[in-house]
N, C-alpha and C. Protein backbone atom coordinates (compact mmCIF):
# COMPACT_ATOMS: atom_id res chain seq x y z
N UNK A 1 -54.77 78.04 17.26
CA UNK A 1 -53.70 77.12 16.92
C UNK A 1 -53.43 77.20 15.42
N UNK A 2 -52.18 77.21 14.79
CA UNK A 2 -51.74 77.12 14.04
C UNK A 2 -52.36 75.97 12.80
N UNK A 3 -52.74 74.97 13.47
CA UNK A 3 -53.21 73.85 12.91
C UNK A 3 -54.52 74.24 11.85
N UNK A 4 -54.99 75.49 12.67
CA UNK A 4 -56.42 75.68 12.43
C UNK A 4 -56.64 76.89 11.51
N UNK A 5 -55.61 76.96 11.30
CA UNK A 5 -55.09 78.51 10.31
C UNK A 5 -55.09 78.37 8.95
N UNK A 6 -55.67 78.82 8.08
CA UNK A 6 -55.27 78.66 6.51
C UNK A 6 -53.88 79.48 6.50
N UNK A 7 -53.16 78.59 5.79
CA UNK A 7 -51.89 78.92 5.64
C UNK A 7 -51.84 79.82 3.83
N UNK A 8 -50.54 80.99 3.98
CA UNK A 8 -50.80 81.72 3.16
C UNK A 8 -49.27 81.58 2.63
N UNK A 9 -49.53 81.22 1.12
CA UNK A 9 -47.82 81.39 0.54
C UNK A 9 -47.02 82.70 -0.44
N UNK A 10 -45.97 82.97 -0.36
CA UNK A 10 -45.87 84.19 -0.46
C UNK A 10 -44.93 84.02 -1.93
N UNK A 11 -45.28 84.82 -2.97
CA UNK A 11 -44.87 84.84 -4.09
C UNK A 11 -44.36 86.06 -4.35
N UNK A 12 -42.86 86.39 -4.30
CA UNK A 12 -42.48 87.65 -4.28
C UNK A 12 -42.13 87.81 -5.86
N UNK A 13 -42.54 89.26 -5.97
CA UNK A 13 -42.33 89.50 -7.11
C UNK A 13 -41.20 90.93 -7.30
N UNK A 14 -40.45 91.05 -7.97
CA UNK A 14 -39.78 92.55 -8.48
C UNK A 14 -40.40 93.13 -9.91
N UNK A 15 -41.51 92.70 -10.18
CA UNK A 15 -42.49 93.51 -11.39
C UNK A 15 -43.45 92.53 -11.04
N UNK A 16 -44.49 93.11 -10.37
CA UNK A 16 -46.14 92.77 -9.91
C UNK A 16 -47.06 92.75 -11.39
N UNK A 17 -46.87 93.48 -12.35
CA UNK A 17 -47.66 93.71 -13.36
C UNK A 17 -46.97 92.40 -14.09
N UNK A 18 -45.66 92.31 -14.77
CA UNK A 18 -45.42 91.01 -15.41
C UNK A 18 -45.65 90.14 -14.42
N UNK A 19 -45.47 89.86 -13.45
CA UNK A 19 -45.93 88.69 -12.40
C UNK A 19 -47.31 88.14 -12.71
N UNK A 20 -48.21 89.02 -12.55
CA UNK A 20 -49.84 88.96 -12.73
C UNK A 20 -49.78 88.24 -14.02
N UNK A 21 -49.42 89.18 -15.06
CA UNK A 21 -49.81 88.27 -16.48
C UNK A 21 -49.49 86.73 -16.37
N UNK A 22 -48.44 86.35 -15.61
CA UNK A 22 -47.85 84.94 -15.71
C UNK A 22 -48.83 84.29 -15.27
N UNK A 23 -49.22 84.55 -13.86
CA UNK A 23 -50.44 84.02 -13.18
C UNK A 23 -51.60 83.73 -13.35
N UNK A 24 -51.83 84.79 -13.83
CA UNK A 24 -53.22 84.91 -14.47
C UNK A 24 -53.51 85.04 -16.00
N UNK A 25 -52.86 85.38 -16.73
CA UNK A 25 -53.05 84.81 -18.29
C UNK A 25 -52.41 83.29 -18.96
N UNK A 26 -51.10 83.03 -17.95
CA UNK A 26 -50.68 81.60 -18.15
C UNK A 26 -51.09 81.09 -17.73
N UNK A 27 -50.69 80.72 -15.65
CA UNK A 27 -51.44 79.92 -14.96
C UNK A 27 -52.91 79.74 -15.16
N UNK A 28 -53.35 80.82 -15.14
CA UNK A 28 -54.84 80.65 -14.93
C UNK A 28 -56.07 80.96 -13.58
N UNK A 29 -54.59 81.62 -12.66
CA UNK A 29 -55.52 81.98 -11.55
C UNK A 29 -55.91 83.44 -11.63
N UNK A 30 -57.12 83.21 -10.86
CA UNK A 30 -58.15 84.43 -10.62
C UNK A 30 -57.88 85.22 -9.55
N UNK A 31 -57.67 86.74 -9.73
CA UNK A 31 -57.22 87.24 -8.24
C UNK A 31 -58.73 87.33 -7.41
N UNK A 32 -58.52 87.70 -6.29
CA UNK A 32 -59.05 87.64 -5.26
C UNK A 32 -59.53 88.91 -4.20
N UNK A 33 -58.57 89.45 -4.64
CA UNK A 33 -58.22 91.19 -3.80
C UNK A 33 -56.63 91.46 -3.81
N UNK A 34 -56.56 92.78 -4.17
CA UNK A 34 -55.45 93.22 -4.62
C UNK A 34 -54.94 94.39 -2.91
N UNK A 35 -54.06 93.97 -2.58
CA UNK A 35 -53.49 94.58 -1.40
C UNK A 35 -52.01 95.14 -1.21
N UNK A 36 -51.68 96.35 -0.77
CA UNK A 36 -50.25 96.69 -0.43
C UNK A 36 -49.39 96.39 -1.87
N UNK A 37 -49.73 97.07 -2.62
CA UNK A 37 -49.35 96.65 -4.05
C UNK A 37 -48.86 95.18 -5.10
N UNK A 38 -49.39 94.44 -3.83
CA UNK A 38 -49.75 93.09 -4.24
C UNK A 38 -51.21 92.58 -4.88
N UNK A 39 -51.34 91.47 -4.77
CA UNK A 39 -52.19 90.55 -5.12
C UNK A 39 -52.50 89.13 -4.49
N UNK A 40 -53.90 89.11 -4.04
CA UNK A 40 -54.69 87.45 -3.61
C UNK A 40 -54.64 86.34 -4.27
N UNK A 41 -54.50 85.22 -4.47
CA UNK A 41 -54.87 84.20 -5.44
C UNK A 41 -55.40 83.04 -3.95
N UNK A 42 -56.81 82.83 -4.41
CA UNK A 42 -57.01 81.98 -3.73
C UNK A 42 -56.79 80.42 -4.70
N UNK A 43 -56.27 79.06 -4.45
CA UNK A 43 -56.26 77.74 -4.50
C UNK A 43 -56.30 76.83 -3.71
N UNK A 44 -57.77 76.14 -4.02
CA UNK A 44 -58.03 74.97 -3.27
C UNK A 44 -58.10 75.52 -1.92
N UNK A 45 -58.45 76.44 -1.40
CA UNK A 45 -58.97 77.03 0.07
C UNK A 45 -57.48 77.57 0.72
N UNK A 46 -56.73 77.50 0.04
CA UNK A 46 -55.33 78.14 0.63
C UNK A 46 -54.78 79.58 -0.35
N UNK A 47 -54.30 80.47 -0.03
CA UNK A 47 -54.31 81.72 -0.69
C UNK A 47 -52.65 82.21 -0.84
N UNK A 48 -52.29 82.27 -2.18
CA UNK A 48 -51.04 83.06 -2.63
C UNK A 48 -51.33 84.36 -2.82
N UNK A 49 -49.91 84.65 -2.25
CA UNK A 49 -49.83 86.40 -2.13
C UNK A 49 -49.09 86.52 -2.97
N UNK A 50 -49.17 87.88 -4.05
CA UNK A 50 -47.91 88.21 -5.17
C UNK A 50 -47.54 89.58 -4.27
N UNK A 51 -46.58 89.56 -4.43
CA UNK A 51 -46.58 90.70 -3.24
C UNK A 51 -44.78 91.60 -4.09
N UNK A 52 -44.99 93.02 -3.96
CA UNK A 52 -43.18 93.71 -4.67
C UNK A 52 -42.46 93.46 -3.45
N UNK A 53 -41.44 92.83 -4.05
CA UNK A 53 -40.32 92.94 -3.26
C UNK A 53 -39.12 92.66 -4.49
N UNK A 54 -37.93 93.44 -3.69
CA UNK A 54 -36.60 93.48 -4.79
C UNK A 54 -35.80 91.89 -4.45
N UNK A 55 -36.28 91.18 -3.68
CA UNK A 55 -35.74 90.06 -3.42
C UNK A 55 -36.20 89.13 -4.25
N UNK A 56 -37.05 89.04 -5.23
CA UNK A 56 -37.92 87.85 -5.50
C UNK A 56 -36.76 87.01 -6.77
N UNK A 57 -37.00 85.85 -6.56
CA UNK A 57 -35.96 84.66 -7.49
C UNK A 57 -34.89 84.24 -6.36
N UNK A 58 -34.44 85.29 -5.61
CA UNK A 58 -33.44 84.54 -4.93
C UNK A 58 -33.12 83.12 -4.35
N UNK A 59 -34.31 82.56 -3.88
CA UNK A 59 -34.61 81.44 -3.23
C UNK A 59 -34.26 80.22 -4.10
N UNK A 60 -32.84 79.38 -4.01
CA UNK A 60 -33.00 78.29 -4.82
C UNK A 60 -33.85 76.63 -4.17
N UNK A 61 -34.87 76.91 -3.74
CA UNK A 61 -35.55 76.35 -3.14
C UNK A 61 -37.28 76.69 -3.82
N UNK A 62 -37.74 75.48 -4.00
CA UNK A 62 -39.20 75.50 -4.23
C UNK A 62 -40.17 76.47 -3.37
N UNK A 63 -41.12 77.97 -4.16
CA UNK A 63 -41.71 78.79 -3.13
C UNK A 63 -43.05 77.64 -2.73
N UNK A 64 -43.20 76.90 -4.03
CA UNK A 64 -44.75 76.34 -3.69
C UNK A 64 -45.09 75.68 -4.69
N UNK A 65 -46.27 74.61 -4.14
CA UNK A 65 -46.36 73.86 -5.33
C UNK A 65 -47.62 73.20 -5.22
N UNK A 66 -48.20 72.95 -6.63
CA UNK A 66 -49.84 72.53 -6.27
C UNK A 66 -50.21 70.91 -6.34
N UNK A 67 -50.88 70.67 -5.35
CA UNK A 67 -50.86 69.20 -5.33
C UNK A 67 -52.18 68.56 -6.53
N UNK A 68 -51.53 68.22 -7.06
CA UNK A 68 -52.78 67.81 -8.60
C UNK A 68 -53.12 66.02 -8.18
N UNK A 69 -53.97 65.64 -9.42
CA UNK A 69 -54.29 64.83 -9.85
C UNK A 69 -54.37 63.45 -10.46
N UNK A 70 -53.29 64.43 -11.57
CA UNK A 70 -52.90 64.25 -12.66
C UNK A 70 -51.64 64.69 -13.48
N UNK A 71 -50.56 64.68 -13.07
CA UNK A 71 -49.69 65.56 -13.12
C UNK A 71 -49.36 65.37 -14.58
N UNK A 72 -49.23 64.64 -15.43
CA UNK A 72 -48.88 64.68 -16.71
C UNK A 72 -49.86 65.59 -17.78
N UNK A 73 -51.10 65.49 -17.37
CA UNK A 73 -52.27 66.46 -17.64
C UNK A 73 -52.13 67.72 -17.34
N UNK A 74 -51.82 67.95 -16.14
CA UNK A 74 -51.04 69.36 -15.70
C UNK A 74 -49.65 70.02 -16.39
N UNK A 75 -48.74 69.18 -16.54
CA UNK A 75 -47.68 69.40 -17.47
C UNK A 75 -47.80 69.74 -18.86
N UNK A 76 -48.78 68.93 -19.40
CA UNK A 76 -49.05 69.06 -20.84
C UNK A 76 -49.65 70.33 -20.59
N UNK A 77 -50.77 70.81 -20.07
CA UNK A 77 -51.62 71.32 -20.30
C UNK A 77 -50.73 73.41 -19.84
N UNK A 78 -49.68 73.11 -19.17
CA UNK A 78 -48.97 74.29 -18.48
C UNK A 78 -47.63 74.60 -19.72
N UNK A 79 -47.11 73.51 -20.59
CA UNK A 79 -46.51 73.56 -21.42
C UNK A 79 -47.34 74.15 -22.76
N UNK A 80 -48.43 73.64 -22.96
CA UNK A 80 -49.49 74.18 -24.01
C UNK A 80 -49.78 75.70 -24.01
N UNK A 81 -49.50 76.36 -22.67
CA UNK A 81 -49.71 77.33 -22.03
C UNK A 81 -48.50 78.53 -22.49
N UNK A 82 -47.37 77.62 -22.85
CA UNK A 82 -45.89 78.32 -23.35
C UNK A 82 -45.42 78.39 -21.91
N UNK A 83 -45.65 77.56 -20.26
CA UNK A 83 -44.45 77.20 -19.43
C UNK A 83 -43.41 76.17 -19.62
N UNK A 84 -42.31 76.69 -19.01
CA UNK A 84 -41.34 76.10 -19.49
C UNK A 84 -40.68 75.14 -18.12
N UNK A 85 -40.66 74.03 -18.19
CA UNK A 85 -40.25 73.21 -16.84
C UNK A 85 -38.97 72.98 -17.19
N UNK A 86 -38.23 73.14 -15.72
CA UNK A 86 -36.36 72.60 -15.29
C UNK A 86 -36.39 71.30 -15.69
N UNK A 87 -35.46 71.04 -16.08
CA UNK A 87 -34.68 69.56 -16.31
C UNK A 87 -33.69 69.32 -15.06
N UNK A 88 -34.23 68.78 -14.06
CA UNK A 88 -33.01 68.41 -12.91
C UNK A 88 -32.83 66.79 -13.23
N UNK A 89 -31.21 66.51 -12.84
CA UNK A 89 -30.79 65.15 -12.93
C UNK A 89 -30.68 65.06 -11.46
N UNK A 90 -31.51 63.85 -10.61
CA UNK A 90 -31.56 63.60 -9.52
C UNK A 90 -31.35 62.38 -9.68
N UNK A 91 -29.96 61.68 -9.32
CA UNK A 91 -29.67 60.38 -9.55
C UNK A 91 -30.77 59.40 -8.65
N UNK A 92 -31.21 58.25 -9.32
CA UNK A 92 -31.92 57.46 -8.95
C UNK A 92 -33.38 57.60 -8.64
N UNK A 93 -33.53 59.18 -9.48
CA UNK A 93 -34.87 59.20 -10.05
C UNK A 93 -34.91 59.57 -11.18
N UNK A 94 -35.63 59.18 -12.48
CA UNK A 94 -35.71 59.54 -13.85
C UNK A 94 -36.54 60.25 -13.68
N UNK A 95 -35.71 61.27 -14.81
CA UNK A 95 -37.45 62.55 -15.48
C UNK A 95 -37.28 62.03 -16.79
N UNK A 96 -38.91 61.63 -17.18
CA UNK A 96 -39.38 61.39 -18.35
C UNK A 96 -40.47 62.46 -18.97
N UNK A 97 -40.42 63.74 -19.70
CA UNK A 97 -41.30 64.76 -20.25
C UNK A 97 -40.90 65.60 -18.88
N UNK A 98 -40.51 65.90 -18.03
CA UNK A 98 -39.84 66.86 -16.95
C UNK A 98 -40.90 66.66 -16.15
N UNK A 99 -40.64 65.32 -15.50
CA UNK A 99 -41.52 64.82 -14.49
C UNK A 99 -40.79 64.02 -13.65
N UNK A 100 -40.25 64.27 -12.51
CA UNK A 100 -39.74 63.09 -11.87
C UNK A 100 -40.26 62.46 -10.87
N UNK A 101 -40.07 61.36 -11.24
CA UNK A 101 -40.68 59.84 -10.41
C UNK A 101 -39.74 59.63 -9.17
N UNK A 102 -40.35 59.70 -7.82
CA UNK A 102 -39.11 59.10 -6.41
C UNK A 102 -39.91 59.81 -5.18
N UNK A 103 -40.01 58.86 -4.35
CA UNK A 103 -40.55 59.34 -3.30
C UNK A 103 -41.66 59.55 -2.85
N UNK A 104 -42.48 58.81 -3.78
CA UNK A 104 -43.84 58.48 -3.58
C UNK A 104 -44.86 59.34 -4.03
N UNK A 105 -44.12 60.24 -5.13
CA UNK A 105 -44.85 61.03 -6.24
C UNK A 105 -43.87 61.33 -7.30
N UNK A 106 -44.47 62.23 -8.24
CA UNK A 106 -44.21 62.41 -9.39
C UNK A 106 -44.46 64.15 -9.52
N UNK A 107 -43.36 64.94 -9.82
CA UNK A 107 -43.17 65.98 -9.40
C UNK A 107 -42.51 67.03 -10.65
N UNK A 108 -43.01 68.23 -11.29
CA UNK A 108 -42.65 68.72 -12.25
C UNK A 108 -42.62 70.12 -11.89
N UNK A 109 -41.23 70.92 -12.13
CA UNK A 109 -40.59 72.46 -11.50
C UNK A 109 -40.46 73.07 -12.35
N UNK A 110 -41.18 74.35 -12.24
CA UNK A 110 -40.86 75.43 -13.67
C UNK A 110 -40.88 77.02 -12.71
N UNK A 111 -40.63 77.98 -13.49
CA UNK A 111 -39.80 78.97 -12.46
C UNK A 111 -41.19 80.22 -13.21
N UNK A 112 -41.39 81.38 -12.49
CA UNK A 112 -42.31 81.98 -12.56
C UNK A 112 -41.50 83.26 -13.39
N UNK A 113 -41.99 84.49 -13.72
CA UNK A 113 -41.37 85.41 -14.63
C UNK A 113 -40.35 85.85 -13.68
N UNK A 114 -40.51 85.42 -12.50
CA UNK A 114 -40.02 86.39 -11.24
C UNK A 114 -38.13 85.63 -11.01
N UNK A 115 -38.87 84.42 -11.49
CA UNK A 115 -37.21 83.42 -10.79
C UNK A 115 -38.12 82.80 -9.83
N UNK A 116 -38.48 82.23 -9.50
CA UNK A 116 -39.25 81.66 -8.02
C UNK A 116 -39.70 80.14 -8.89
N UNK A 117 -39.21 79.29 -7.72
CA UNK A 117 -39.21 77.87 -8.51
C UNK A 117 -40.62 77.38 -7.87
N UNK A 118 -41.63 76.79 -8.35
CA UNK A 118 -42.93 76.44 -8.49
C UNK A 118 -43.05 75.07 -8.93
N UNK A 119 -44.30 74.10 -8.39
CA UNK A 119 -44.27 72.45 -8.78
C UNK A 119 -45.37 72.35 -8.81
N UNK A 120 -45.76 71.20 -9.09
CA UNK A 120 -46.96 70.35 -9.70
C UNK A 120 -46.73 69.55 -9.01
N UNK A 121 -46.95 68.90 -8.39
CA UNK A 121 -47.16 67.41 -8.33
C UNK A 121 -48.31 66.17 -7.39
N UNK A 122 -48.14 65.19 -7.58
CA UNK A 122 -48.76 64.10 -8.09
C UNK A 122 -48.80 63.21 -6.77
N UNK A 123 -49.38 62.76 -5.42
CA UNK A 123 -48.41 61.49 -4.86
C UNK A 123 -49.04 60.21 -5.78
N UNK A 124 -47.84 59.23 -5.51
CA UNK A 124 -48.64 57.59 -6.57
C UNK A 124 -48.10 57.04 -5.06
């Protein structure tokens, strides 16, 4: 069953080598095993794939996003890093430091070297 499956998210890239640096010299993740001219990242028991493809950025939709803690700690600490987070105006939720508050978390989007929109966030 599906239920029982570690689920795997897919991070397409069109340059695997600048991809990696983002990941792993910004983010901070550790690969895992390198496959089909991709790359593993295991987090929190669930595993991202960087994987070539000429499609990658297209998606104006969130690929994935890590469920933290602390999300203002995470923000600071990913900005300290030289990432750069979207400014979206979502009426009737404020972003204060590119964090927005609504919906029963607190949620911050920044885009990978690739174009691929990526989050942080927080539930309160």
């Amino acid at each position: 069953m599906l239920k029982n499956a570690t689920i795997h998210v897919y991070l397409p890239a069109s340059n695997v080598a600048r991809a990696r640096k983002f990941y792993e010299e910004v983010i901070g993740l550790t690969p895992k095993e390198e496959y089909a001219g991709g790359v593993f990242y295991e987090c929190g028991g669930a595993v991202a794939f960087l994987y070539p493809t000429p499609n990658a950025g297209t998606s104006k939709a969130s690929q994935a996003f890590w469920q933290v803690e602390d999300v203002e700690a995470e923000v600071a600490d990913l900005k300290a890093r030289g990432v750069t987070f979207e400014e979206y105006d979502m009426p009737g939720m404020p972003m204060k430091n590119s964090i927005v508050t609504g919906g029963g978390a607190k949620t911050a989007w920044f885009k990978d070297t690739e174009g691929n929109i990526l989050a942080v966030s927080q539930q309160i």
